[in-house]
C-alpha atoms as a PDB file:
ATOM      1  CA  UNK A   1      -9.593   9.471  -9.803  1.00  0.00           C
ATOM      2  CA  UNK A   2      -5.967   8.134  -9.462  1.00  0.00           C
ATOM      3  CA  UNK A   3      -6.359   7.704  -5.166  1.00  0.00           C
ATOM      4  CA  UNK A   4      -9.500   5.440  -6.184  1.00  0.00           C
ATOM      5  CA  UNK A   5      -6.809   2.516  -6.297  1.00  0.00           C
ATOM      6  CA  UNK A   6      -6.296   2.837  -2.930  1.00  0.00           C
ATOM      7  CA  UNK A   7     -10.113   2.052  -1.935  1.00  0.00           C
ATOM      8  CA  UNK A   8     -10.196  -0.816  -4.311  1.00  0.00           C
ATOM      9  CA  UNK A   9      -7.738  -2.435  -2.572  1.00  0.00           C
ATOM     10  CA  UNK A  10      -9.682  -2.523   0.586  1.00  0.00           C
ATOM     11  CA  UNK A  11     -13.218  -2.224  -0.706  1.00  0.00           C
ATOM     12  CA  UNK A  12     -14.374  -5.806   0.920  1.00  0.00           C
ATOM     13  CA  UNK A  13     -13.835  -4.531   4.494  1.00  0.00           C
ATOM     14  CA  UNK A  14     -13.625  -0.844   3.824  1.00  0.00           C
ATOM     15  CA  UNK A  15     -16.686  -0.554   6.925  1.00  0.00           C
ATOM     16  CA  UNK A  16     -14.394  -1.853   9.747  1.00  0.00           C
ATOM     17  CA  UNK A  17     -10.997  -0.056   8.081  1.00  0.00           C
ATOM     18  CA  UNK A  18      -9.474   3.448   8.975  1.00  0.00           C
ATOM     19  CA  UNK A  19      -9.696   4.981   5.690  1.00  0.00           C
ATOM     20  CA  UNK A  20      -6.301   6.684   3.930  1.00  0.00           C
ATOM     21  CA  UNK A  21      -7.655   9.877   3.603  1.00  0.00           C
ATOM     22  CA  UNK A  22      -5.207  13.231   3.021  1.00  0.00           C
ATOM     23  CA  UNK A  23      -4.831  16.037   0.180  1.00  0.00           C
ATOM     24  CA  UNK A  24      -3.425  19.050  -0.244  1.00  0.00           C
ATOM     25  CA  UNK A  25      -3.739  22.336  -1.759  1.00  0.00           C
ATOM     26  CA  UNK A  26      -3.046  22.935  -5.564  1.00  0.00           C
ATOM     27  CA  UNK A  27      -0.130  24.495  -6.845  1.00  0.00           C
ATOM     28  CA  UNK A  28       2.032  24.470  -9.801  1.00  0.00           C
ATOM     29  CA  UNK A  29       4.133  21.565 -10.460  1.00  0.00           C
ATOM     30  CA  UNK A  30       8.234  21.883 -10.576  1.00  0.00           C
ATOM     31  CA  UNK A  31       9.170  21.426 -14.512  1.00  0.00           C
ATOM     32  CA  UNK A  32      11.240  18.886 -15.721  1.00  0.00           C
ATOM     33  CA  UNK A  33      13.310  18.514 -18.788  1.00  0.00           C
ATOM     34  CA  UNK A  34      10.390  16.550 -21.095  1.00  0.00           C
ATOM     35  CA  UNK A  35      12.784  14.146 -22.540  1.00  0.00           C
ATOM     36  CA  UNK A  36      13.393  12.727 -18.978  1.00  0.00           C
ATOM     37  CA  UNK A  37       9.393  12.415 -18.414  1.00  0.00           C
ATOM     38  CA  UNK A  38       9.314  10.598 -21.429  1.00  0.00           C
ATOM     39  CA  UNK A  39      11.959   8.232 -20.696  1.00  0.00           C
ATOM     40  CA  UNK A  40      10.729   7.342 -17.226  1.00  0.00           C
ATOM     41  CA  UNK A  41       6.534   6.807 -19.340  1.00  0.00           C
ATOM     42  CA  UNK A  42       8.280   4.541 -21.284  1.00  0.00           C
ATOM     43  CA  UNK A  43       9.729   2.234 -18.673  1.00  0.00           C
ATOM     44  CA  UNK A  44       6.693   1.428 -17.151  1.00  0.00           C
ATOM     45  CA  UNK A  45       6.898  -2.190 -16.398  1.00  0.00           C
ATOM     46  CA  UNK A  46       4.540  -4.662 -18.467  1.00  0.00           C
ATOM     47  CA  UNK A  47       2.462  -7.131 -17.222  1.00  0.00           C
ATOM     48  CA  UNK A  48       3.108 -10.660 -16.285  1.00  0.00           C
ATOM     49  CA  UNK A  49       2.456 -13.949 -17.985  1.00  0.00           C
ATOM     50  CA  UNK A  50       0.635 -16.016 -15.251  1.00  0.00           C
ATOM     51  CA  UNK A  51       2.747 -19.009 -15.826  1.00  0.00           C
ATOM     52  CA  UNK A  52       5.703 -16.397 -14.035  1.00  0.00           C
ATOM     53  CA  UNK A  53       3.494 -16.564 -10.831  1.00  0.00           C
ATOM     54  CA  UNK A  54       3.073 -19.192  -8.846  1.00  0.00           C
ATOM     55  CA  UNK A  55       1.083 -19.879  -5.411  1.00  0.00           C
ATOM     56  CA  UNK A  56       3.575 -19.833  -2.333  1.00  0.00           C
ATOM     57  CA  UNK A  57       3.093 -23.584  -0.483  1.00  0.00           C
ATOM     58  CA  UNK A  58       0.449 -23.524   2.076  1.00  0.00           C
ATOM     59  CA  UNK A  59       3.465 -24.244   4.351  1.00  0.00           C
ATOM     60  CA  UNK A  60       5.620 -21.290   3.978  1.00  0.00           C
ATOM     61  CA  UNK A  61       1.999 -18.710   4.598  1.00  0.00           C
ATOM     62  CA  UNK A  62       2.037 -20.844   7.689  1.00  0.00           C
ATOM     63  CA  UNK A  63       5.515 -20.570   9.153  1.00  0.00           C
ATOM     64  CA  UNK A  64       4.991 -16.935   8.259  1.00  0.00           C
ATOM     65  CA  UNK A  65       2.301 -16.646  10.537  1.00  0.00           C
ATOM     66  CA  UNK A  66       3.828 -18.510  13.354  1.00  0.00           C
ATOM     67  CA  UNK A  67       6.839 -16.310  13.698  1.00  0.00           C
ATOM     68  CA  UNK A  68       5.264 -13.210  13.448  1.00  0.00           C
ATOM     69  CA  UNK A  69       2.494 -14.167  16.133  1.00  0.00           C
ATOM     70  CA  UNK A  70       5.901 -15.532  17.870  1.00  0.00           C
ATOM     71  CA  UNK A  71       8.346 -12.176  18.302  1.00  0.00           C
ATOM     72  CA  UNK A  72       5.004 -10.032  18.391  1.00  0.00           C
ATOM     73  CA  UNK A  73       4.420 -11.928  21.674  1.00  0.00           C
ATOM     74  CA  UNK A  74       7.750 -11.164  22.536  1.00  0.00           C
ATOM     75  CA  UNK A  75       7.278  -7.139  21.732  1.00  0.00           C
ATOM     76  CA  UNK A  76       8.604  -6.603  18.650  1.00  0.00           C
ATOM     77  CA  UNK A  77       7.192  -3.931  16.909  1.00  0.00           C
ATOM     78  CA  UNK A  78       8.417  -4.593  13.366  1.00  0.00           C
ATOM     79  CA  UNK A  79       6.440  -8.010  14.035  1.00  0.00           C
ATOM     80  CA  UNK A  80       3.405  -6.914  15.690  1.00  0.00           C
ATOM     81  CA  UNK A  81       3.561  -3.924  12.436  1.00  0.00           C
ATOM     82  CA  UNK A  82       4.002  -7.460   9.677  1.00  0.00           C
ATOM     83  CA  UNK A  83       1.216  -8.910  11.791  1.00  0.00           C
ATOM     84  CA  UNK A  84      -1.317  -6.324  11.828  1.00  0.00           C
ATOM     85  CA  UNK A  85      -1.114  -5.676   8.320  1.00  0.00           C
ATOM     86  CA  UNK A  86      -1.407  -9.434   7.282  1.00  0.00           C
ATOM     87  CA  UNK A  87      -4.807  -9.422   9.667  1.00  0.00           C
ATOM     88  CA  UNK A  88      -5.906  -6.167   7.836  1.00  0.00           C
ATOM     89  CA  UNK A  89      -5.074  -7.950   4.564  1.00  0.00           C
ATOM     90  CA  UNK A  90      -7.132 -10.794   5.391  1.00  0.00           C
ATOM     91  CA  UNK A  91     -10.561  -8.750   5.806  1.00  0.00           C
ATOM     92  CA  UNK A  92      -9.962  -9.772   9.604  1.00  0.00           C
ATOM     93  CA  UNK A  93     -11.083 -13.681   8.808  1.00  0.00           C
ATOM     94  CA  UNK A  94     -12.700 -13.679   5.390  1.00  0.00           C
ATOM     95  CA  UNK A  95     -10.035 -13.740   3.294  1.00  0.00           C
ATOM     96  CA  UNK A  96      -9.376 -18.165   3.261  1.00  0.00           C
ATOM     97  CA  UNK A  97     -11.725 -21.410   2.784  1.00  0.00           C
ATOM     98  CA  UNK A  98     -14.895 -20.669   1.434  1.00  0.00           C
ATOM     99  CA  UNK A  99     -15.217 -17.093   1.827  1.00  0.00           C
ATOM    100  CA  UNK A 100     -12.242 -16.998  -0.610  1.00  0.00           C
ATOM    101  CA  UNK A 101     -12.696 -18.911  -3.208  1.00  0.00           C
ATOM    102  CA  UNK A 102     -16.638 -17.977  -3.603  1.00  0.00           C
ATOM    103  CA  UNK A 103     -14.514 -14.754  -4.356  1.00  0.00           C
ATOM    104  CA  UNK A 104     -12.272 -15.902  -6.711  1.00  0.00           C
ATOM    105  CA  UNK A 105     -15.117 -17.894  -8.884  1.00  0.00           C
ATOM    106  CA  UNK A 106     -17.495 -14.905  -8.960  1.00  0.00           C
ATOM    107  CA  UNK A 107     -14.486 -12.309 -10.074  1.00  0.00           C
ATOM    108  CA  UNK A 108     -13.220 -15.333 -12.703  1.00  0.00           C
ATOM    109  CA  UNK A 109     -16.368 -14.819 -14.251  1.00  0.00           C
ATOM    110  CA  UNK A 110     -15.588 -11.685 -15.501  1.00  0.00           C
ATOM    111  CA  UNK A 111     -11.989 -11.510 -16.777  1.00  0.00           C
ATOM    112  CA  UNK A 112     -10.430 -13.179 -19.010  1.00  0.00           C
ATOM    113  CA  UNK A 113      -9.207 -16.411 -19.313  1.00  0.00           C
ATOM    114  CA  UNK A 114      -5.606 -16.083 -19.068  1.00  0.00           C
ATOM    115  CA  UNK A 115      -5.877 -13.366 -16.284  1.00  0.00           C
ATOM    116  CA  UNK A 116      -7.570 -16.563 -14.161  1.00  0.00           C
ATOM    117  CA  UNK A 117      -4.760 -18.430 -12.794  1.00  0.00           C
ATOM    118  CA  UNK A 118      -3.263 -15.427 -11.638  1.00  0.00           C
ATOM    119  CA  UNK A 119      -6.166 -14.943  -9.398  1.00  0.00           C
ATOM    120  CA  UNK A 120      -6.344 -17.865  -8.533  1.00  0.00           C
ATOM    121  CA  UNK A 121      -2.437 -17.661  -7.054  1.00  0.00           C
ATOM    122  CA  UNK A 122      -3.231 -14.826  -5.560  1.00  0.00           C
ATOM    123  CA  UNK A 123      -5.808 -16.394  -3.463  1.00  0.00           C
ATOM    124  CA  UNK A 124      -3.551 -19.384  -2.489  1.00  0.00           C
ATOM    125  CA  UNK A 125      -0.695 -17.198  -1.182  1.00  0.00           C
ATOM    126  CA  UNK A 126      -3.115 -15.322   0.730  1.00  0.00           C
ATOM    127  CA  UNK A 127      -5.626 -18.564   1.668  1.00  0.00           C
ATOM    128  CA  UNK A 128      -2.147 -19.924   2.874  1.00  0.00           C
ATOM    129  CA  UNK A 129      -1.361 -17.100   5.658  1.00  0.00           C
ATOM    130  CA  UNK A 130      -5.029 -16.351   6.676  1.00  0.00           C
ATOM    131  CA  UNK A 131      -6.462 -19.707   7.213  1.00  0.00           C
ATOM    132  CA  UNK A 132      -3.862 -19.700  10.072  1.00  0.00           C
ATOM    133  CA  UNK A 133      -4.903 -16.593  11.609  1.00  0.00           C
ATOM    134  CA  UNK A 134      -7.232 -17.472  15.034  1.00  0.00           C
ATOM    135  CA  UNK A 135      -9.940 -15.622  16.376  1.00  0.00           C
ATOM    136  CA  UNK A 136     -13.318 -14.254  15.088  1.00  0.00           C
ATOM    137  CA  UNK A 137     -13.502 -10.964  12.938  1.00  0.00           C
ATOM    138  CA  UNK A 138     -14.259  -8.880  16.035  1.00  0.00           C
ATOM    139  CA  UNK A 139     -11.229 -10.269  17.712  1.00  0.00           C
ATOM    140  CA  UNK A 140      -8.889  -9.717  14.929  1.00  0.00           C
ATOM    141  CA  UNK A 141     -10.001  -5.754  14.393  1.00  0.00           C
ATOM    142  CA  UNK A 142      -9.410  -5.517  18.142  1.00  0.00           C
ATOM    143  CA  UNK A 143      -5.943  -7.348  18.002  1.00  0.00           C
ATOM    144  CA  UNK A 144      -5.046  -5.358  14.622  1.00  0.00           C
ATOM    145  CA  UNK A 145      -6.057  -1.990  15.931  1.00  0.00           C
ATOM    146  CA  UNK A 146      -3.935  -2.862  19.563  1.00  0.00           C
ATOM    147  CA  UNK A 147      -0.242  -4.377  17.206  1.00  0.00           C
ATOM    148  CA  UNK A 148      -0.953  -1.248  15.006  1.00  0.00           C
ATOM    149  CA  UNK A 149      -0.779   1.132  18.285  1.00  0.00           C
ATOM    150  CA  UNK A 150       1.938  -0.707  20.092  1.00  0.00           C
ATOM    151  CA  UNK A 151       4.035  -0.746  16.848  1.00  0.00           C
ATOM    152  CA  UNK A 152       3.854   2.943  16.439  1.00  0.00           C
ATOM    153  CA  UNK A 153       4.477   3.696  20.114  1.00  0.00           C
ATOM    154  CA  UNK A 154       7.562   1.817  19.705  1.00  0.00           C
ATOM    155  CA  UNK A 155       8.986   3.637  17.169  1.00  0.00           C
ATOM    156  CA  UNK A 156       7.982   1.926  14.404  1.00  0.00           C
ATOM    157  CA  UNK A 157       8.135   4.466  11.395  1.00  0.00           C
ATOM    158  CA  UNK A 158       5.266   1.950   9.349  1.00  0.00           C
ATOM    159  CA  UNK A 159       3.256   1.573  11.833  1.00  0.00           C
ATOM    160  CA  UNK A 160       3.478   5.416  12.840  1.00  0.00           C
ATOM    161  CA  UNK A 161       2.525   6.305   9.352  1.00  0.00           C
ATOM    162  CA  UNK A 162      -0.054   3.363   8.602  1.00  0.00           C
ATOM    163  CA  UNK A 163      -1.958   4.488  12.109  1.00  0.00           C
ATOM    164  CA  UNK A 164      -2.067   8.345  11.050  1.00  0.00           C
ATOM    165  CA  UNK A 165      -2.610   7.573   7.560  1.00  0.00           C
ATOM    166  CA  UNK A 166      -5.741   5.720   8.811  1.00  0.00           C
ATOM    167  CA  UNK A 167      -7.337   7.237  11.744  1.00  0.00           C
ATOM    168  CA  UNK A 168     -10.409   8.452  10.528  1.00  0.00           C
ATOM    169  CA  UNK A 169     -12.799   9.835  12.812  1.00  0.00           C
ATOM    170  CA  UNK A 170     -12.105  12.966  15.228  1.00  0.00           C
ATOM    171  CA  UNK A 171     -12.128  10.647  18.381  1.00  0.00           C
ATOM    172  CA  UNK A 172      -9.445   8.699  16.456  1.00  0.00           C
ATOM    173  CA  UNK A 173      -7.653  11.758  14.999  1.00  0.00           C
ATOM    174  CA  UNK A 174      -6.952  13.140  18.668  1.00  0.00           C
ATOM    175  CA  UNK A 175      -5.207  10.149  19.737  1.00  0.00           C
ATOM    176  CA  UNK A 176      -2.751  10.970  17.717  1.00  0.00           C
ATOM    177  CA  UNK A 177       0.460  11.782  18.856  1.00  0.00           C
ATOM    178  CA  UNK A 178       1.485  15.640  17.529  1.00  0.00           C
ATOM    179  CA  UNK A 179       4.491  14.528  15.579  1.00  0.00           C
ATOM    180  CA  UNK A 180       2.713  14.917  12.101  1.00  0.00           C
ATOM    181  CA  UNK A 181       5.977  17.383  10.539  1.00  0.00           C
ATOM    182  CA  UNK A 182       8.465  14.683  12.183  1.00  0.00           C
ATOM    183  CA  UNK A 183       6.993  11.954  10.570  1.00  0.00           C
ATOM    184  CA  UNK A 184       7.098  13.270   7.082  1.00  0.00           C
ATOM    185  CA  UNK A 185      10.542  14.167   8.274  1.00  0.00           C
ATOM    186  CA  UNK A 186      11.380  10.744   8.881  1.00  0.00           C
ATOM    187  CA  UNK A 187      10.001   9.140   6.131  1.00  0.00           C
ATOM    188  CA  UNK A 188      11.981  11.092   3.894  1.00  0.00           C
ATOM    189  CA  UNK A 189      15.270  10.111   5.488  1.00  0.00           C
ATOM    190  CA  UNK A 190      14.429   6.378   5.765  1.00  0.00           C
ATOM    191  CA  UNK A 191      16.012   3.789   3.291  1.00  0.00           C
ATOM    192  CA  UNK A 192      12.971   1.620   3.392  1.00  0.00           C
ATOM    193  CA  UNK A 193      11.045   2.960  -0.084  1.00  0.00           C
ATOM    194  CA  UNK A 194       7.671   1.624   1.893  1.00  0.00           C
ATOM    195  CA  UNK A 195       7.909   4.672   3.465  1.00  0.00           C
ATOM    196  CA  UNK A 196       7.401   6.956   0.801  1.00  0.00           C
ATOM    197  CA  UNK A 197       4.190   4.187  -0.293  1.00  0.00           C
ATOM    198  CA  UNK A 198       2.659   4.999   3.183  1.00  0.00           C
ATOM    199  CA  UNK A 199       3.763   8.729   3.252  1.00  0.00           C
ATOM    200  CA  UNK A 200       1.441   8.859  -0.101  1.00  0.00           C
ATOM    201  CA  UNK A 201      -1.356   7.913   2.253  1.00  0.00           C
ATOM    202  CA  UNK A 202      -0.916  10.860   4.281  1.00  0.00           C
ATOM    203  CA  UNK A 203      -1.592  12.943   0.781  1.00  0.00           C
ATOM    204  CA  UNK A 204      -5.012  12.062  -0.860  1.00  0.00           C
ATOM    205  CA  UNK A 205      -8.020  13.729  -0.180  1.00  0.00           C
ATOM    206  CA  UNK A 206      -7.635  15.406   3.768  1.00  0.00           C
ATOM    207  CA  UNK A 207      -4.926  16.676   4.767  1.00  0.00           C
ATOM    208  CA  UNK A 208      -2.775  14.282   6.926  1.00  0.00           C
ATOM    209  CA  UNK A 209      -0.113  16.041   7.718  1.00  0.00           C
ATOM    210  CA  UNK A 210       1.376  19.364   6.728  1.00  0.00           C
ATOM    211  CA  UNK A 211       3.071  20.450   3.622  1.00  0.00           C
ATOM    212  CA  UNK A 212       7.019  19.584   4.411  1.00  0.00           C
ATOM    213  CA  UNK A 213       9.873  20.822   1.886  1.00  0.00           C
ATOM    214  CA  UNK A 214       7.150  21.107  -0.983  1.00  0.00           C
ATOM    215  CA  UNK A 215       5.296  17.810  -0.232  1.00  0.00           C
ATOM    216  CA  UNK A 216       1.885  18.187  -0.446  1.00  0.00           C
ATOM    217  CA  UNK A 217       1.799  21.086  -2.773  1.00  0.00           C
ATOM    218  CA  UNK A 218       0.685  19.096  -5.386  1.00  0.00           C
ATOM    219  CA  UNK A 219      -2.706  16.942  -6.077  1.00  0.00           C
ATOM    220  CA  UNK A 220      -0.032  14.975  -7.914  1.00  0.00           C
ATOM    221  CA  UNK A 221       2.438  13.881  -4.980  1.00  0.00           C
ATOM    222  CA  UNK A 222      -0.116  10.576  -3.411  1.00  0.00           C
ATOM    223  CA  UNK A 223       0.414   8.965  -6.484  1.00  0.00           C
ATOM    224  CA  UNK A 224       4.317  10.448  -7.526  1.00  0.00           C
ATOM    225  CA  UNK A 225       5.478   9.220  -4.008  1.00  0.00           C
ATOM    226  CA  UNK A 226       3.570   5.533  -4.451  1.00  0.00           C
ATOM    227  CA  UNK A 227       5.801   5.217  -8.200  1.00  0.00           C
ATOM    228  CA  UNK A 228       8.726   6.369  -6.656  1.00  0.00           C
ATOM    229  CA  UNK A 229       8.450   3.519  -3.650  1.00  0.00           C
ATOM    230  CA  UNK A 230       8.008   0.884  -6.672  1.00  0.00           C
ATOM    231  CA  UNK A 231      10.886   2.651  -8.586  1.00  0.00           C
ATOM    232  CA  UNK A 232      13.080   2.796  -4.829  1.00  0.00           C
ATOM    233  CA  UNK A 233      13.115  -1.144  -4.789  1.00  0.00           C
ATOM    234  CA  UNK A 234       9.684  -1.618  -3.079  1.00  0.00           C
ATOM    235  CA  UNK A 235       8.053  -5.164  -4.214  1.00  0.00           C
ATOM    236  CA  UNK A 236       4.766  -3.411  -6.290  1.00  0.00           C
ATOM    237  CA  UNK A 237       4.802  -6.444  -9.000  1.00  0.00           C
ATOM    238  CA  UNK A 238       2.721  -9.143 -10.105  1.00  0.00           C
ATOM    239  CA  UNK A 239       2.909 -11.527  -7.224  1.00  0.00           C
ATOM    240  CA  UNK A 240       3.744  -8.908  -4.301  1.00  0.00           C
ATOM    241  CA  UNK A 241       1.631  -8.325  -1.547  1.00  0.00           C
ATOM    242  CA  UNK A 242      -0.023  -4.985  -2.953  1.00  0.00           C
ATOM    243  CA  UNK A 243      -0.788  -6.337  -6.112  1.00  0.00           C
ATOM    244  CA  UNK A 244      -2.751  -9.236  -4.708  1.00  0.00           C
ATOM    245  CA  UNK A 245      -4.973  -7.252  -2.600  1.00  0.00           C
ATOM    246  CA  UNK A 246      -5.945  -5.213  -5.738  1.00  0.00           C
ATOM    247  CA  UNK A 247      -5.964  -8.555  -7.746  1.00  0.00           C
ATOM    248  CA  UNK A 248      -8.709 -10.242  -4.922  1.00  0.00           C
ATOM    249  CA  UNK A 249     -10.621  -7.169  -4.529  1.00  0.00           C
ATOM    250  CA  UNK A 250     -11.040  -6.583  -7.807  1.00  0.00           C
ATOM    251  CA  UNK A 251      -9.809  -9.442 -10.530  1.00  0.00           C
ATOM    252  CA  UNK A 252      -7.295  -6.930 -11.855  1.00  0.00           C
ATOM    253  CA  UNK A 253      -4.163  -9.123 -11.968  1.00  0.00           C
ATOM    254  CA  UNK A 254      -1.769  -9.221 -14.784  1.00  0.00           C
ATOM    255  CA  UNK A 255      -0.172  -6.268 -14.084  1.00  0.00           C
ATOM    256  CA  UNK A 256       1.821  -4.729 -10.723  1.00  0.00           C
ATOM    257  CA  UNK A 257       0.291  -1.709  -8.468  1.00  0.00           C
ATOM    258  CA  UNK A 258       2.839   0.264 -10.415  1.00  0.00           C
ATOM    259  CA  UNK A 259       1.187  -0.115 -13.946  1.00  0.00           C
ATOM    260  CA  UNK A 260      -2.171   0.271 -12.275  1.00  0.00           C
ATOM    261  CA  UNK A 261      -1.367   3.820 -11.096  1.00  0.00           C
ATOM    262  CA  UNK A 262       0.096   4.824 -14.711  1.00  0.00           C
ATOM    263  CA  UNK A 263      -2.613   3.029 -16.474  1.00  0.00           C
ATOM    264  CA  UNK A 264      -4.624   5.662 -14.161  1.00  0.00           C
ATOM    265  CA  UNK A 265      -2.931   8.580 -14.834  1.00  0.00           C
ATOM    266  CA  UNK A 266      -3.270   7.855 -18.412  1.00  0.00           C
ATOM    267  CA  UNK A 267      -6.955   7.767 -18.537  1.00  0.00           C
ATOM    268  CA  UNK A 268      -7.477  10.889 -16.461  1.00  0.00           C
ATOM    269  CA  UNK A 269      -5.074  12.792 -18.998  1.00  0.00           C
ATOM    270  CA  UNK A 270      -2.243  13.473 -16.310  1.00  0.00           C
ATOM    271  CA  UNK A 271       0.538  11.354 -17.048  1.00  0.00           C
ATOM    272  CA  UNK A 272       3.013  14.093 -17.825  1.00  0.00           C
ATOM    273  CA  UNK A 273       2.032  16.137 -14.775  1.00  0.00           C
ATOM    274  CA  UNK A 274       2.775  13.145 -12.728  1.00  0.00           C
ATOM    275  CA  UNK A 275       6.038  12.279 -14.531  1.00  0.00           C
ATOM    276  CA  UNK A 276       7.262  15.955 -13.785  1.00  0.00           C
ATOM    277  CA  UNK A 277       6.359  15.774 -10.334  1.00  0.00           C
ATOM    278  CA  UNK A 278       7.638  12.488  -9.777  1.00  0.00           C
ATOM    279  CA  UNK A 279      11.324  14.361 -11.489  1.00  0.00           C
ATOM    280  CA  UNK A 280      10.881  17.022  -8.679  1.00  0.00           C
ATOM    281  CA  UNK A 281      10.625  14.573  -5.980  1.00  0.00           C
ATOM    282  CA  UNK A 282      13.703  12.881  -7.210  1.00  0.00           C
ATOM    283  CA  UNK A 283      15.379  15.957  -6.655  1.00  0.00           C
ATOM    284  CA  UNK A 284      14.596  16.037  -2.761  1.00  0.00           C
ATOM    285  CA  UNK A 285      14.896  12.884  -2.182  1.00  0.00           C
ATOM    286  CA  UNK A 286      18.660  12.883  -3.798  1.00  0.00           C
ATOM    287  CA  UNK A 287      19.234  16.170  -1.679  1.00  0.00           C
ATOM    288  CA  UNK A 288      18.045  13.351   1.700  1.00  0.00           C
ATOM    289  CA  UNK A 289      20.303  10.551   0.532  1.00  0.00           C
ATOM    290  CA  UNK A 290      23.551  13.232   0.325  1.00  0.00           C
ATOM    291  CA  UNK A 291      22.504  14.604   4.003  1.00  0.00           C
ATOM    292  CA  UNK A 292      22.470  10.852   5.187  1.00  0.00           C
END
């Protein structure tokens, strides 16, 4: 199934994560001129050569850290939102030193060849960041779970979707605050295209939140929203921080989240019904961007 790229991404700490569950009910899909479809199949990006990617110094993942353990101390929630998903990102203190690279040498044994330096930047950029992450895995799930909740009770509209999006569990699911219809609401008037990436979330396999102007009509719209975030200036390349938690989870790394999703869509026979509903969304999402 297409959503399956989500839980490869997280598969090596899937037990301690709040799972991106959501779905909706079935219904026919807008139409769209087929020419445009076409056109928009055909400029799928292609994958990268791995001498284009190079491993970030182990200085810069450092500094990184540093500041955003810095201004999340001093409450803000766009840093304590960076931080928490770096912590997530690094299986809460598995992801660096020799948990890492015994990783990276048992996935290098099965791909090929030229796919293996990309992996092996991968791992460096994110070595780089996590090494410098303190605390023991139960102390980083607490301290993720507590920047993820402050975030959202800030305001933050990433860390508001990212918590719903992953609350999984009743006990969980009642915390919630009952702003489910706003939040769709406010992803779709937010300039940030990681909104529409985390609104897919909300649209999988359990419903998340309720259908709003059409969304989550379609079994189509989880991965229609995550293209359009790519296509809306989000970073989904070779290189990018989605893309290398799909490369080290899996040793699929020569080409960006987008290209996984269509290379998806292609083998379960429903690229054209995503391309159309991707055309639909377009539509609303122009009809936001004149109401702005």
């Amino acid at each position: 199934m297409i959503v399956l790229m989500v839980a490869v991404v997280l598969a090596a700490i899937v037990f301690l994560l709040w799972p991106r569950h959501a779905a909706t009910s079935v219904v026919p899909a807008a139409s769209a001129p087929a020419a445009q479809a076409v056109a928009q199949r055909d400029a799928m990006p292609r994958a990268a050569a791995p001498s284009q990617i190079e491993a970030a110094p182990a200085t810069s993942g450092a500094q990184r850290v540093f500041a955003l353990r810095r201004d999340a101390a001093a409450g803000d929630p766009v840093a304590m939102r960076d931080l928490a998903e770096l912590i997530l990102n690094c299986g809460f203190g598995i992801s660096h030193g020799a948990a890492l690279w015994s990783q990276v040498d048992f996935l290098a044994g099965y791909m090929k060849t030229e796919h293996v330096p990309l992996l092996r930047a991968a791992a460096a950029r994110r070595g780089a960041q996590c090494e410098n992450i303190p605390g023991d895995r139960k102390a980083q799930v607490l301290e993720y779970r507590k920047l993820l909740h402050d975030a959202a009770e800030q305001g933050d509209l990433l860390a508001r979707l990212r918590q719903r999006s992953r609350a999984w569990g009743a006990e969980r699911e009642a915390a919630l605050p009952d702003d489910a219809a706003e939040l769709v609401e406010d992803a779709l008037m937010s300039e940030d295209p990681r909104a529409l990436y985390e609104m897919a979330h909300l649209y999988v396999l359990v419903p998340r939140a309720p259908m709003q102007a059409g969304i989550g009509s379609s079994p189509h719209d989880h991965t229609a929203l995550s293209l359009l975030a790519c296509e809306r200036g989000m970073d989904c390349g070779v290189g990018s921080d989605y893309a290398d938690n799909v490369c080290l989870n899996s040793g699929d790394c020569a080409i960006g989240v987008d290209s996984m999703l269509w290379r998806t869509a292609d083998a379960q026979g429903v690229t054209k019904d995503v391309q159309v509903r991707m055309q639909w969304l377009r539509t609303v999402l122009d009809e936001v961007d004149r109401a702005r």
